[in-house]
Protein backbone atom coordinates (compact mmCIF):
# COMPACT_ATOMS: atom_id res chain seq x y z
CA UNK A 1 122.40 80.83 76.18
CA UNK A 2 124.43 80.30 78.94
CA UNK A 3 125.31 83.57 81.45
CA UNK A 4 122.29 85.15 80.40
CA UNK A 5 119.22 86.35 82.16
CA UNK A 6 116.00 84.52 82.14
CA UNK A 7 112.89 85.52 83.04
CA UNK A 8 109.89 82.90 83.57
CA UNK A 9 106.62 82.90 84.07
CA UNK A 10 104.87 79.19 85.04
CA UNK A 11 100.99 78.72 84.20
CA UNK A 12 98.20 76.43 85.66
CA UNK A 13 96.02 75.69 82.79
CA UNK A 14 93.59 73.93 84.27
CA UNK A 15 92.94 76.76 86.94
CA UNK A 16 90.03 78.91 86.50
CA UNK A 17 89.01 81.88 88.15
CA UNK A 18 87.62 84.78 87.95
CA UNK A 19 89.17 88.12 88.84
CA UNK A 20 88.62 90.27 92.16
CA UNK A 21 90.03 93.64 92.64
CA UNK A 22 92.49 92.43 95.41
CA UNK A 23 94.12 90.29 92.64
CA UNK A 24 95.12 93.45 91.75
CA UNK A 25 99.06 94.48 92.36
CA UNK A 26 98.29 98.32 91.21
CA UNK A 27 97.14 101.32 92.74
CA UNK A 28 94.09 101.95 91.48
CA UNK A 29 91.54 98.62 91.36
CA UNK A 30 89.93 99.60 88.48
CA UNK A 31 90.34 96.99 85.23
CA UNK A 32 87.63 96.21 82.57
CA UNK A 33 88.76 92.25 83.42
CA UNK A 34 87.41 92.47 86.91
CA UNK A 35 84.95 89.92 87.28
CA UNK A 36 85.69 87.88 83.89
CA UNK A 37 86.87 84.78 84.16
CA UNK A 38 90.17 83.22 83.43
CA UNK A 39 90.97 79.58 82.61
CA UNK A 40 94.41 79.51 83.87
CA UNK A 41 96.11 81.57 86.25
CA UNK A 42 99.96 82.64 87.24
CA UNK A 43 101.14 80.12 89.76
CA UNK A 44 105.07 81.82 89.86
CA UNK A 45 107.08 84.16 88.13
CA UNK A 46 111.08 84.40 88.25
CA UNK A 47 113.24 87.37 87.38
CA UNK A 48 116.69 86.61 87.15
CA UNK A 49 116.34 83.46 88.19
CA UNK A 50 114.64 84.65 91.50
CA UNK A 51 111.54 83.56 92.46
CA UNK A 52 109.79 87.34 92.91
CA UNK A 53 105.76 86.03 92.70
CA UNK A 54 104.31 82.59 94.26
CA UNK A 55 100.38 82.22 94.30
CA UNK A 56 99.97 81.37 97.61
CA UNK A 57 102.49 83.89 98.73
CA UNK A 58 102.13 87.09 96.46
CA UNK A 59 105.59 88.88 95.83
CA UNK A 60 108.50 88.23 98.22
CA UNK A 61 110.32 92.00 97.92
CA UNK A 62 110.10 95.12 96.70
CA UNK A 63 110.29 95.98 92.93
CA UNK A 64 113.79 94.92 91.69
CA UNK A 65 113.01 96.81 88.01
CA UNK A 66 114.45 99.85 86.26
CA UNK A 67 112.04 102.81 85.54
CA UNK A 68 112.44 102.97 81.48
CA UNK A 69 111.48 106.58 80.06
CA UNK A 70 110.96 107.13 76.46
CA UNK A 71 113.89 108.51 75.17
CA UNK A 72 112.63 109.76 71.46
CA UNK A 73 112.64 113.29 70.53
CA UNK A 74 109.43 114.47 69.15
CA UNK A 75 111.59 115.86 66.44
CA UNK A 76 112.99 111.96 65.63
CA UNK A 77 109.26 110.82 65.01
């Protein structure tokens, strides 16, 4: 709809890899996927309509996200 958000995420399918630990945009380079292979890979991602991840680049800025806490009770479960 028009006026709202989108957020997009664009896919090679046809390229394979497999994954490294510097592929990895977290603190800790540990995954169980390290060293599988993929058969398509994240080429860009937009947020907002903002490019914020290229490729051949990596991200262009710092985090532009909200920290989301859960807000149930234990008592609401």
């Amino acid at each position: 709809m028009l006026g709202l958000d989108a957020d997009i995420t664009l896919l090679d399918p046809n390229q394979a890899y497999v994954l490294t630990p510097e592929d990895l945009y977290y603190k800790h380079k540990l995954s169980a996927y390290v060293g599988r292979e993929f058969q398509s890979r994240v080429t860009r991602t937009l947020l907002r309509g903002r490019t914020i991840y290229e490729l051949n680049r990596g991200f262009s800025e710092q985090p532009s996200g909200r920290f989301l806490t859960n807000q149930t009770q234990a008592g609401e479960l």
